[in-house]
Protein backbone atom coordinates (compact mmCIF):
# COMPACT_ATOMS: atom_id res chain seq x y z
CA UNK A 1 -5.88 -10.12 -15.94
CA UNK A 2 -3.53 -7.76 -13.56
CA UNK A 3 -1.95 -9.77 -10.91
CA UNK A 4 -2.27 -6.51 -8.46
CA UNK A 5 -5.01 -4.05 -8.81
CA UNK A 6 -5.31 -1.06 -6.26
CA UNK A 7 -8.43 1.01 -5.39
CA UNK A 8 -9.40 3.49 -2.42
CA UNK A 9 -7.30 6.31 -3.42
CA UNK A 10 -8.95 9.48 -3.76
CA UNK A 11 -8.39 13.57 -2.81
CA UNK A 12 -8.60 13.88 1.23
CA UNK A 13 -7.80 16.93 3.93
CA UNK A 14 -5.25 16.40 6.48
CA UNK A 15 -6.06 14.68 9.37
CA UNK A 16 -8.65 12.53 7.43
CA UNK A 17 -8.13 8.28 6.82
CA UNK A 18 -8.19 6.26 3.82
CA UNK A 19 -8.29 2.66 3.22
CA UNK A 20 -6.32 0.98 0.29
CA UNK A 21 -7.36 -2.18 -1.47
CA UNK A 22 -4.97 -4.68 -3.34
CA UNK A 23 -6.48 -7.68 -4.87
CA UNK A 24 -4.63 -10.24 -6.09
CA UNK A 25 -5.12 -12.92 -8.44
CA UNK A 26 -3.63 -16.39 -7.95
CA UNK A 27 -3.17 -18.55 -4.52
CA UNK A 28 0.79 -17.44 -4.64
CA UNK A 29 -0.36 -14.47 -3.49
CA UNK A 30 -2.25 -15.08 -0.83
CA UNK A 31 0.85 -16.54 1.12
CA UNK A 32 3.49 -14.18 -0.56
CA UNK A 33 5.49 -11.43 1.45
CA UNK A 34 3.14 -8.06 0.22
CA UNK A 35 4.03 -4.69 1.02
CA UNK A 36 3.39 -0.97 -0.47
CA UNK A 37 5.19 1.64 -1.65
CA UNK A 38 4.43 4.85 -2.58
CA UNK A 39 5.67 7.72 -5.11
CA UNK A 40 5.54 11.44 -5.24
CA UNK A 41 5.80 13.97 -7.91
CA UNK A 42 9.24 14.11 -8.97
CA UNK A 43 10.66 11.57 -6.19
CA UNK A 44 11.49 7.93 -6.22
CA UNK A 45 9.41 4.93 -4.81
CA UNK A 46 9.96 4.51 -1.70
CA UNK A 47 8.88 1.90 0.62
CA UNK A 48 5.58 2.22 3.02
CA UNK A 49 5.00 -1.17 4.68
CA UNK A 50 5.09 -4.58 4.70
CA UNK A 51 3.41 -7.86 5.96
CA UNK A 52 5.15 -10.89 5.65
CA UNK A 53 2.07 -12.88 7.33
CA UNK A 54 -0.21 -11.34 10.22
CA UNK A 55 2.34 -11.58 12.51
CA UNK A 56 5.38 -9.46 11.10
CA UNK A 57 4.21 -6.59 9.64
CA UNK A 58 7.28 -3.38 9.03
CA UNK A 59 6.47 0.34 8.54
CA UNK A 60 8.37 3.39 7.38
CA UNK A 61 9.01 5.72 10.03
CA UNK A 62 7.25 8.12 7.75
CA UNK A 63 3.63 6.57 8.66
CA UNK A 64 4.67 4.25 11.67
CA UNK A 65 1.62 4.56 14.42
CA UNK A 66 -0.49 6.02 11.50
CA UNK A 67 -0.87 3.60 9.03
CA UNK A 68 -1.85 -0.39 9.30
CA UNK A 69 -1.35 -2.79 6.58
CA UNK A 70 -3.31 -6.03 6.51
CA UNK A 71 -4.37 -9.14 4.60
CA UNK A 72 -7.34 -11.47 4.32
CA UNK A 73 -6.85 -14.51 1.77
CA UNK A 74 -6.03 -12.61 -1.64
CA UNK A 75 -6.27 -9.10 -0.42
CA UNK A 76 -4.08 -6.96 1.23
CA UNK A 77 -5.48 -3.36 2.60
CA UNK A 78 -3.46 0.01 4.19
CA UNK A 79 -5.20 2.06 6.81
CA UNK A 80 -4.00 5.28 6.45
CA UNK A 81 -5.53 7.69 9.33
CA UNK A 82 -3.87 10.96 10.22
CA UNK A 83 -2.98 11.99 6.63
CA UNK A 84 -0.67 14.50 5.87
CA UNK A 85 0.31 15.86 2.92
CA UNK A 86 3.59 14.61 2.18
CA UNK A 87 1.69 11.49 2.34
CA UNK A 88 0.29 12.64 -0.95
CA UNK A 89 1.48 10.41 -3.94
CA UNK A 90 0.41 7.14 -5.96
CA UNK A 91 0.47 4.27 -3.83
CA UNK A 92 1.67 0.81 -5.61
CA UNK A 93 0.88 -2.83 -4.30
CA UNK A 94 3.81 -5.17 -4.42
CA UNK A 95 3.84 -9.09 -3.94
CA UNK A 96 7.19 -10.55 -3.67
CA UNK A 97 6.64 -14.09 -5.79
CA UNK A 98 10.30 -16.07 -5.62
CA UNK A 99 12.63 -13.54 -6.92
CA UNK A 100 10.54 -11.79 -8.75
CA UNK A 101 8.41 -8.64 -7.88
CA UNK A 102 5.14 -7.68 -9.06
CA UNK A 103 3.13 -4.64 -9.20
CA UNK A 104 0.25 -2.75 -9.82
CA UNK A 105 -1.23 0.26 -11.72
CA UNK A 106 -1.18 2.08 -8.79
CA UNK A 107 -3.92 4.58 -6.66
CA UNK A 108 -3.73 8.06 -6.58
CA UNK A 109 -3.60 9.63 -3.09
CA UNK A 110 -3.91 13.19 -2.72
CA UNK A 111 -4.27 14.80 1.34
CA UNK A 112 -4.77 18.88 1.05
CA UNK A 113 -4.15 20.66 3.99
């Protein structure tokens, strides 16, 4: 079984909203700094946001005041309204579990303007 699976990707216009599901398997999880990150065609991962619990939450400039990550028991979601289409890419959950980091298959997000 995954540790991290994504879902809610899918092909969007600009201006439209999507909402990204991680689940996560295992308690650690559900108390474990989560964040995601994001990659686009020929670029590196870079970071997207973060919620350390459901008080400190950090955002890329990128998608501050558009996106909202979140997280109820073992899942961890991103709003994404106002989409764009350098927001286009595949979008990776991350749980940070002592030292090491774990990650999922990744969801494909694609906004068309």
């Amino acid at each position: 079984q995954e540790p991290l699976v994504e879902s809610g990707g899918g092909l969007v216009q600009a201006g439209e909203s999507l909402r990204l599901s991680c689940a996560s398997s295992g308690i650690r999880f559900s108390i474990a700094p989560m964040a995601w990150y994001r990659q686009a065609p020929g670029k590196t991962r870079e970071f997207v946001a973060r919620i350390l619990n459901n008080y400190r939450k950090d955002y890329a400039d990128s998608v501050q005041g558009r996106f909202t990550i979140s997280r109820d028991k073992n899942m961890v979601y991103l709003q994404m309204n106002s989409l764009k289409p350098e927001d286009t890419g595949v979008y990776y959950c991350n749980g940070l579990i002592g030292s090491y980091n774990y990650w999922g298959q990744g969801t494909q997000v694609t906004v068309s303007s």
